[in-house]
Protein backbone atom coordinates (compact mmCIF):
# COMPACT_ATOMS: atom_id res chain seq x y z
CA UNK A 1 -113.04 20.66 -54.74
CA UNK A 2 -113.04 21.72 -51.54
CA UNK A 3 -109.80 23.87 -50.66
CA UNK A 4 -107.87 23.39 -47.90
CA UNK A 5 -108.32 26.63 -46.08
CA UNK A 6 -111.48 25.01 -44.87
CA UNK A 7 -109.54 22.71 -42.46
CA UNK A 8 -109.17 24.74 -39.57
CA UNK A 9 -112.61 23.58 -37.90
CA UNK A 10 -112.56 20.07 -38.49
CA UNK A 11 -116.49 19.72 -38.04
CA UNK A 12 -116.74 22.45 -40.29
CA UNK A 13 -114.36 20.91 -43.27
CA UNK A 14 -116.85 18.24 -43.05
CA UNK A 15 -119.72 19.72 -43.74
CA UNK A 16 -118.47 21.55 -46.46
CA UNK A 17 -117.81 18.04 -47.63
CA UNK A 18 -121.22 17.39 -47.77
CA UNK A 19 -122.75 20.41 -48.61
CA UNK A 20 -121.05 20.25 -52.19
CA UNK A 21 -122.04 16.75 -52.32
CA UNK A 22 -125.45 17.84 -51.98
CA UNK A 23 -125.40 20.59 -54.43
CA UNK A 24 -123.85 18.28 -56.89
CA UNK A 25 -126.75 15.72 -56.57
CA UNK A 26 -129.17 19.14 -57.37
CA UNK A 27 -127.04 19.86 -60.40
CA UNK A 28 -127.22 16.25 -61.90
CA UNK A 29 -130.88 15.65 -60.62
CA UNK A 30 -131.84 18.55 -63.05
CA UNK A 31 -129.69 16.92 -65.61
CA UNK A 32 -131.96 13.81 -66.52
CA UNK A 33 -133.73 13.97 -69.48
CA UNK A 34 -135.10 11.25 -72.63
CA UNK A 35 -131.66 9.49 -72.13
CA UNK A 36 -132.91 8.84 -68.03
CA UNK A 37 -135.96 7.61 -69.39
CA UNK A 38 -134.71 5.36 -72.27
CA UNK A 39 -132.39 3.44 -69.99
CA UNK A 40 -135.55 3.06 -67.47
CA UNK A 41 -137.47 1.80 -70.57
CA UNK A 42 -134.82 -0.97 -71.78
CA UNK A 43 -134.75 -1.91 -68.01
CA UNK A 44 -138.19 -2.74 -67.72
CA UNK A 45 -138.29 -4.34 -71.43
CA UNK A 46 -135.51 -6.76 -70.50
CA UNK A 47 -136.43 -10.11 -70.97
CA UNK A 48 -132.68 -11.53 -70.02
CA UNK A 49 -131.13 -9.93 -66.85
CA UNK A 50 -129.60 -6.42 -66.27
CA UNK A 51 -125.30 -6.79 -66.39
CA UNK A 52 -124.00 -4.10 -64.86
CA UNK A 53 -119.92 -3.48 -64.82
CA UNK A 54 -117.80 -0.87 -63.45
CA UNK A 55 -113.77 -1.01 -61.85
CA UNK A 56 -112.60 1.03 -59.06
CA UNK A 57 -115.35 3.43 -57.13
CA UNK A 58 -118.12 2.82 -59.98
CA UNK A 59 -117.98 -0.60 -59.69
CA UNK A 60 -118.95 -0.73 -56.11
CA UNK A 61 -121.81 1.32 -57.52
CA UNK A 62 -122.26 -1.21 -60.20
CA UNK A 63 -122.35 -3.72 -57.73
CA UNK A 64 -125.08 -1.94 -55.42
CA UNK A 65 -127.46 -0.87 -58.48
CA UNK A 66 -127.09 -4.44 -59.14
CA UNK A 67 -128.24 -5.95 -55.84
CA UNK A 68 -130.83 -3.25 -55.16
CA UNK A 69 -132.68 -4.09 -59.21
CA UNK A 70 -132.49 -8.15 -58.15
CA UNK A 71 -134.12 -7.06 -54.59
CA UNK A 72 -136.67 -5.26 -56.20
CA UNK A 73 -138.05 -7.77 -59.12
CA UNK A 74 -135.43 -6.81 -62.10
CA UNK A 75 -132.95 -10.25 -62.01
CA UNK A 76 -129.28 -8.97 -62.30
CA UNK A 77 -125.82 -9.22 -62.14
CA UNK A 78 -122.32 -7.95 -61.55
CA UNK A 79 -119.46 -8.60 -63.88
CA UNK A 80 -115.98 -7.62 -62.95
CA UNK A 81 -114.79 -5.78 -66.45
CA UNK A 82 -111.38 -7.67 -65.83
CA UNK A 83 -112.63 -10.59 -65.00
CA UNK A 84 -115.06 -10.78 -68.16
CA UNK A 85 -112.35 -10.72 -70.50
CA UNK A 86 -110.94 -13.47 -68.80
CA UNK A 87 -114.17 -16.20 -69.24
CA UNK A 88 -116.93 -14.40 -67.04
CA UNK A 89 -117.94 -12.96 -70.41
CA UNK A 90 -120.02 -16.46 -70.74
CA UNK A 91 -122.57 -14.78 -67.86
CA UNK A 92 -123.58 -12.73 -70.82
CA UNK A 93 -126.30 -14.25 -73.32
CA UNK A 94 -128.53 -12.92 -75.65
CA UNK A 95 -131.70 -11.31 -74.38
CA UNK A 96 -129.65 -9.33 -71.31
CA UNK A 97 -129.07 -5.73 -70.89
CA UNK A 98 -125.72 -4.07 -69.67
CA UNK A 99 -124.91 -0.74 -67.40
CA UNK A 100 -121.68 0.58 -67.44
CA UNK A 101 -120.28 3.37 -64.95
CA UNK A 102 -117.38 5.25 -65.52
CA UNK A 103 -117.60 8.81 -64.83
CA UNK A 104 -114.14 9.35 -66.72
CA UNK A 105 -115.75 7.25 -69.65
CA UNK A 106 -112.18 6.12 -70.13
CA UNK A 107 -111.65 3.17 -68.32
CA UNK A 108 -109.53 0.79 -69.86
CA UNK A 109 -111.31 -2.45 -68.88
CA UNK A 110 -114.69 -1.78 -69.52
CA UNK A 111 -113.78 0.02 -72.65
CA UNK A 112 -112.22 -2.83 -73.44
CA UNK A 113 -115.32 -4.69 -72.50
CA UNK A 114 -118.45 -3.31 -74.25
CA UNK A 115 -117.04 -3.58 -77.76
CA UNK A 116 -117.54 -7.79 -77.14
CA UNK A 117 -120.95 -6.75 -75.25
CA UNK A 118 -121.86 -4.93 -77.75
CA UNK A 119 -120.70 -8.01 -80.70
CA UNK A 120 -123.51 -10.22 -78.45
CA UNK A 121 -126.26 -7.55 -79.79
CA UNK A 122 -126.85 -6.41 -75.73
CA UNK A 123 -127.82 -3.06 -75.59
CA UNK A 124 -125.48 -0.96 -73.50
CA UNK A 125 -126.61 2.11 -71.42
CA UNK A 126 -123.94 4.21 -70.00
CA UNK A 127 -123.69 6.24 -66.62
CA UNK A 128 -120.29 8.84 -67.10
CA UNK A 129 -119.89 12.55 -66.56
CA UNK A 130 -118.04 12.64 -70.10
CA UNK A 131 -120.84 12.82 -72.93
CA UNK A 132 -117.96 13.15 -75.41
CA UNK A 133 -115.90 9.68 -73.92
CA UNK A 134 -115.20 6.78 -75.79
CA UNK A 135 -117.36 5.14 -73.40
CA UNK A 136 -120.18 7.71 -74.39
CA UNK A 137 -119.40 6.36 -77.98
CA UNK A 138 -119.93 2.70 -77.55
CA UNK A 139 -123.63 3.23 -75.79
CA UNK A 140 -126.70 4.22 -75.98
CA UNK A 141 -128.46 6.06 -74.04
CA UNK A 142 -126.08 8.07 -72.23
CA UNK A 143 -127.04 9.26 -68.93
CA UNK A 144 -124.60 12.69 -68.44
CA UNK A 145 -123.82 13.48 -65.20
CA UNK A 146 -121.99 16.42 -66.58
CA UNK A 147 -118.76 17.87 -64.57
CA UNK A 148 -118.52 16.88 -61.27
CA UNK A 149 -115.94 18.87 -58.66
CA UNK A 150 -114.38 16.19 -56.31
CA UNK A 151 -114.94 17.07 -52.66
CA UNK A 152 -111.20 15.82 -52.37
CA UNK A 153 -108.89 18.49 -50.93
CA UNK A 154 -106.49 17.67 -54.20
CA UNK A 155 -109.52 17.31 -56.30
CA UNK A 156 -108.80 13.94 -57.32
CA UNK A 157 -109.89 11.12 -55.62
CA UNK A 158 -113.59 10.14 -56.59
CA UNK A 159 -116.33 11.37 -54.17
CA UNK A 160 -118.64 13.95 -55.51
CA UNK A 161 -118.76 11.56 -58.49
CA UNK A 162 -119.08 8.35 -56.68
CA UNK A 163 -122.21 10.24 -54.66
CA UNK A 164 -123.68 11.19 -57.85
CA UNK A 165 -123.18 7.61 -59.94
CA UNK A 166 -124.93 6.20 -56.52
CA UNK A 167 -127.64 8.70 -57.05
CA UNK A 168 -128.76 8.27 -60.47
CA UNK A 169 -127.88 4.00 -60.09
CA UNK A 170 -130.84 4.89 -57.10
CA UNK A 171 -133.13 6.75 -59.25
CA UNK A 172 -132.73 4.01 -62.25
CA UNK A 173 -133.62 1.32 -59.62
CA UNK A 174 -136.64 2.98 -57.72
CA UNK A 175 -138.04 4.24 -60.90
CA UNK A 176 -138.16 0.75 -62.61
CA UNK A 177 -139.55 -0.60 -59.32
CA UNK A 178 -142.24 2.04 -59.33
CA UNK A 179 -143.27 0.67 -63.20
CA UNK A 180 -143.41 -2.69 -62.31
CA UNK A 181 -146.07 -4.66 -60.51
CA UNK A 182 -144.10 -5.60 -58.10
CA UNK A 183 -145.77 -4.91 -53.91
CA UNK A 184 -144.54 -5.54 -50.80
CA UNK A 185 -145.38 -9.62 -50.79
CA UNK A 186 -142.92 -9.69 -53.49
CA UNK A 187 -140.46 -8.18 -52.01
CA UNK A 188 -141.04 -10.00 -48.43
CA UNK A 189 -140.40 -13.26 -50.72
CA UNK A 190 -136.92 -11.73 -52.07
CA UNK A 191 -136.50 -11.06 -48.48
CA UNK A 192 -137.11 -13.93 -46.37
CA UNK A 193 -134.08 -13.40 -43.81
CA UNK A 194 -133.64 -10.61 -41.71
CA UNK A 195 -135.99 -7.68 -40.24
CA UNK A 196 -137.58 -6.10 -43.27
CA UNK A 197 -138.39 -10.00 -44.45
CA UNK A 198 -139.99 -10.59 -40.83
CA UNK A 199 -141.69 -7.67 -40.71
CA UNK A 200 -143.32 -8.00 -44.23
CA UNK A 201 -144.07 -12.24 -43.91
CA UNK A 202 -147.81 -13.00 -44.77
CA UNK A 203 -149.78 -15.60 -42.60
CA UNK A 204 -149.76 -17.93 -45.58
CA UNK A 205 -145.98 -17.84 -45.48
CA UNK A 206 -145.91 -20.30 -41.76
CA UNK A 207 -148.94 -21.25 -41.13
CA UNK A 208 -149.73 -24.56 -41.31
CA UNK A 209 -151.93 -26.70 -44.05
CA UNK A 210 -153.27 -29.86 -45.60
CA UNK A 211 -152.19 -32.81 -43.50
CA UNK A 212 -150.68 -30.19 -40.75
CA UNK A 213 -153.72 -28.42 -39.84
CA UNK A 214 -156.40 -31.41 -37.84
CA UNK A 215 -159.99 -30.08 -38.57
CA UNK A 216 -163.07 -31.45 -37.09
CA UNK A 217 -166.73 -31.45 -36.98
CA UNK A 218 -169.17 -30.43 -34.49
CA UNK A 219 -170.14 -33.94 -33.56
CA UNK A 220 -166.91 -35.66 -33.39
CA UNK A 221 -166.24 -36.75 -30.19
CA UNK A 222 -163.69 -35.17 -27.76
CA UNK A 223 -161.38 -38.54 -28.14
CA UNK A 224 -161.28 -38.72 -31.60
CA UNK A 225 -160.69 -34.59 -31.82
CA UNK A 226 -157.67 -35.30 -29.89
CA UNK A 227 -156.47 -38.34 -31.31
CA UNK A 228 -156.74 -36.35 -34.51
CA UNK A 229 -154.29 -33.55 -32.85
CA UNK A 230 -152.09 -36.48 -31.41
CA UNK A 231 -151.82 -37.62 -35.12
CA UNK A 232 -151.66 -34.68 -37.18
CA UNK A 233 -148.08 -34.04 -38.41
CA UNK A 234 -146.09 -31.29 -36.19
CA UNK A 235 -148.77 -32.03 -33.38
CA UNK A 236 -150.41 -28.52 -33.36
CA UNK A 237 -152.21 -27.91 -29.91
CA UNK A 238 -155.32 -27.33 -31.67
CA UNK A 239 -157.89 -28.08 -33.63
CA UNK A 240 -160.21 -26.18 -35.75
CA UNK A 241 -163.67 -26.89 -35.33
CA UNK A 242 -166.50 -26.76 -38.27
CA UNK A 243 -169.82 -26.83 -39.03
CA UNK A 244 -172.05 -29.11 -41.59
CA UNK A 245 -171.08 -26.36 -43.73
CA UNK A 246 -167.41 -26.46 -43.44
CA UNK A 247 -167.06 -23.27 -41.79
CA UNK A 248 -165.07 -22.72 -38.82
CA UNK A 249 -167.13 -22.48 -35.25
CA UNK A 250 -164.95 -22.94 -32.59
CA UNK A 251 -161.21 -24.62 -31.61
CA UNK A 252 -160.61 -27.25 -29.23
CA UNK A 253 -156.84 -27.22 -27.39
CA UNK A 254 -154.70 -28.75 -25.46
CA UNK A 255 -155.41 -26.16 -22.70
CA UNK A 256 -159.60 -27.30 -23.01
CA UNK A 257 -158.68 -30.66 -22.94
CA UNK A 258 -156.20 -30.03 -19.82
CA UNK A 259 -159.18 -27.87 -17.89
CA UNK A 260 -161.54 -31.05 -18.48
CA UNK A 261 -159.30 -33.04 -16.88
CA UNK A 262 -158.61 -30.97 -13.71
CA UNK A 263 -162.19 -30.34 -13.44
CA UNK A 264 -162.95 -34.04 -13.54
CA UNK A 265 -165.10 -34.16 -16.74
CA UNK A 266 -163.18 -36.75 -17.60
CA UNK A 267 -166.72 -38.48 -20.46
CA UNK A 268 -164.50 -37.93 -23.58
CA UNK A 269 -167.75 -39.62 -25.24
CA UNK A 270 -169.51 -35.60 -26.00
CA UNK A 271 -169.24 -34.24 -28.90
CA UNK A 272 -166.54 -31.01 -29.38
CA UNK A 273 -168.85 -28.96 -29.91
CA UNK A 274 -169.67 -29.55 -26.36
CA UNK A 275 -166.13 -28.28 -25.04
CA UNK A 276 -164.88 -26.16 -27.89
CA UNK A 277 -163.85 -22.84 -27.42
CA UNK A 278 -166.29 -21.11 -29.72
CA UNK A 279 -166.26 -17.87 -32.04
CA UNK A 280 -162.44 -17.83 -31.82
CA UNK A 281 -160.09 -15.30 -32.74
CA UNK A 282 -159.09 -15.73 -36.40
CA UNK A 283 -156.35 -14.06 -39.25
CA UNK A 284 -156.73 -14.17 -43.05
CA UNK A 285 -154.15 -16.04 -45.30
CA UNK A 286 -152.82 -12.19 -46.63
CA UNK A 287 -152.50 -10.83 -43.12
CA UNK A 288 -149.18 -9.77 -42.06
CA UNK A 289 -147.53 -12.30 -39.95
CA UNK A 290 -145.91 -9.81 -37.43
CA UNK A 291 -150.02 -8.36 -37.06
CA UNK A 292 -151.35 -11.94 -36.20
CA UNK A 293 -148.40 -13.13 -33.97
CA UNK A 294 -149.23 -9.88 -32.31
CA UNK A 295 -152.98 -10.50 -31.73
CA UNK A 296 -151.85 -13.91 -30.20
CA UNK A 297 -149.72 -12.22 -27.51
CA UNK A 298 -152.31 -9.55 -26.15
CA UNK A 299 -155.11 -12.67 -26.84
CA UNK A 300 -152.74 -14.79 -24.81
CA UNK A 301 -153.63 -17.90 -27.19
CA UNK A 302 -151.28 -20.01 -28.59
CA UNK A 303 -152.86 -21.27 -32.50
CA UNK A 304 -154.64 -19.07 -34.61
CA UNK A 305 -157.45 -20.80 -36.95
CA UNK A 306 -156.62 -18.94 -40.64
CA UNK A 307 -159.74 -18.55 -42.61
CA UNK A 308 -160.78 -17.71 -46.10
CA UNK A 309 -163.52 -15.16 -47.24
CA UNK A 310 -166.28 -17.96 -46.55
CA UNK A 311 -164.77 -18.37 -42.73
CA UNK A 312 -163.59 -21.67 -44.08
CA UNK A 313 -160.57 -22.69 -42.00
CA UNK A 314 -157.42 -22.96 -44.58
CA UNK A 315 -154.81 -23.07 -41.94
CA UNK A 316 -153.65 -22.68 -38.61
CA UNK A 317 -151.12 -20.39 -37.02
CA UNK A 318 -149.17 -21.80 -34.08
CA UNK A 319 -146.43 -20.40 -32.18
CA UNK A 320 -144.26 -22.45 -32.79
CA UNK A 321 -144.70 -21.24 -36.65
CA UNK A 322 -144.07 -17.96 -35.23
CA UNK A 323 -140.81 -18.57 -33.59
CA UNK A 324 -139.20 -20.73 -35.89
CA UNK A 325 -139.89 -18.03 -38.47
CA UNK A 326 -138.30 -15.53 -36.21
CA UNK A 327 -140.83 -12.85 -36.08
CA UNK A 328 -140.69 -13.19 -32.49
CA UNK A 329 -138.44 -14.84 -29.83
CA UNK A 330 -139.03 -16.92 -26.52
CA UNK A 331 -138.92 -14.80 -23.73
């Protein structure tokens, strides 16, 4: 608790605040031990998903270990302890796994709670400062945060607690993540909205293939290379160019096709490879999408030919990919 005295430089009260929030986290950091690493072992073992429950401070905790283990590979959910007893129990099945935070350890609801849990043979790992609760009781493994002095001037409402319940819900989470083969393309596909899933979006992700990307060969003729553009589904303003080999050698785009014109070459009869834009810029089908969009603004191009190991085209990367997937915006 932090006493009152303390309040005479507000700045200062707050601090203090935080400074035995931070000493707290030391104590309980120190704290983890086989139970820490049981729980992180039934979490990664879980073939069903991971329920966690909570009321009051710890189940916003619940809540956020729950969204932060489904954003990182481990499928979970939250169940209101009041709310289960009332039907949401159903979420529940065989095969699933359930956390439950109390720091007291004597909450009525979930109390009330893992008993039925337990009846559905789900193993139940508890988070509580109270190793000798009835909470403590009901599960197994225990994860002790030990005593915990409330940062509250009256030393009761939940803070120093909440912090810590946050803490070890964290270190649960980021250790599972760091046993699981789980990278960063995973998580850009659990995070497709927003900046982080923008900034982590491979090539592969919005570029365009099959039917949408119009490849050519060397010796097609400049009408038929853009009749195939005019055709191709989406109209891309390009078209990728290849050899006898199938392997990319130049692009032909509306901006060659446009120059031909102004400069009066007007004999659409020659072959591409004639007018093609050759040894063009390319990106791989793992390449970041944020990187290649990137390269097409300093490049000044507008379509990107995507190519495999071979230099095989396998797609095409057009602008208008790029801004409809958000990772950059019309000026």
């Amino acid at each position: 608790m932090v006493s009152r005295a303390a309040k005479g430089d507000t700045a200062s009260y707050g601090r203090s605040v935080i400074t035995l929030e931070a000493r707290t986290l030391d104590r309980v950091a120190k704290r983890l031990d086989g139970a820490f690493e049981r729980a992180v072992e039934l979490i990664v073992n879980c073939s069903g998903r991971v329920v966690c429950t909570g009321l009051g401070k710890a189940g916003f905790v619940a809540q956020k270990l729950s969204a932060t283990l489904s954003s990182t590979g481990t499928p979970s959910l939250f169940l209101h302890p009041a709310e289960a007893l009332h039907g949401d129990l159903g979420r529940v099945t065989k095969g699933d796994l359930a956390i439950a935070f109390s720091y007291s350890g004597e909450t009525d609801e979930v109390l009330r709670l893992i008993p039925t849990i337990r009846k559905l043979r789900v193993p139940v790992i508890a988070l509580t400062g109270h190793s000798k609760s009835r909470l403590a009781k009901l599960a197994d493994p225990v994860i002790d945060l030990g005593q915990v002095a409330e940062a509250c001037p009256l030393g009761l409402a939940p803070t120093a607690s909440t912090v810590a319940l946050l803490a070890v819900a964290d270190a649960l989470a980021m250790t599972v993540l760091q046993k699981r083969p789980f990278d960063e393309t995973d998580y850009a596909r659990l995070h497709p909205g927003g900046k982080l899933g923008r900034r982590l979006l491979t090539v592969a992700a919005i570029m365009r293939r099959g039917q949408a990307m119009p490849i050519v060969r060397e010796t097609t003729s400049v009408r038929n290379a853009a009749s195939v553009m005019t055709r191709t589904q989406g109209r891309p303003g390009a078209a990728c160019v290849v050899d006898e080999a199938g392997r990319l050698s130049g692009i032909l785009t509306d901006g060659d096709l446009r120059r031909l014109v102004e400069r009066g070459e007007t004999n659409f009869t020659r072959p591409v490879s004639k007018v093609m834009g050759p040894r063009p810029a390319t990106t791989k089908p793992a390449e970041r999408a944020m990187e290649a969009a990137e390269r097409m603004r300093k490049l000044q191009i507008d379509q990107l030919p995507v190519v495999d190991d071979d230099g095989r085209p396998v797609g095409l990367l057009d602008v208008q990919d790029v801004l409809a997937a958000g990772i950059v915006t019309a000026e």
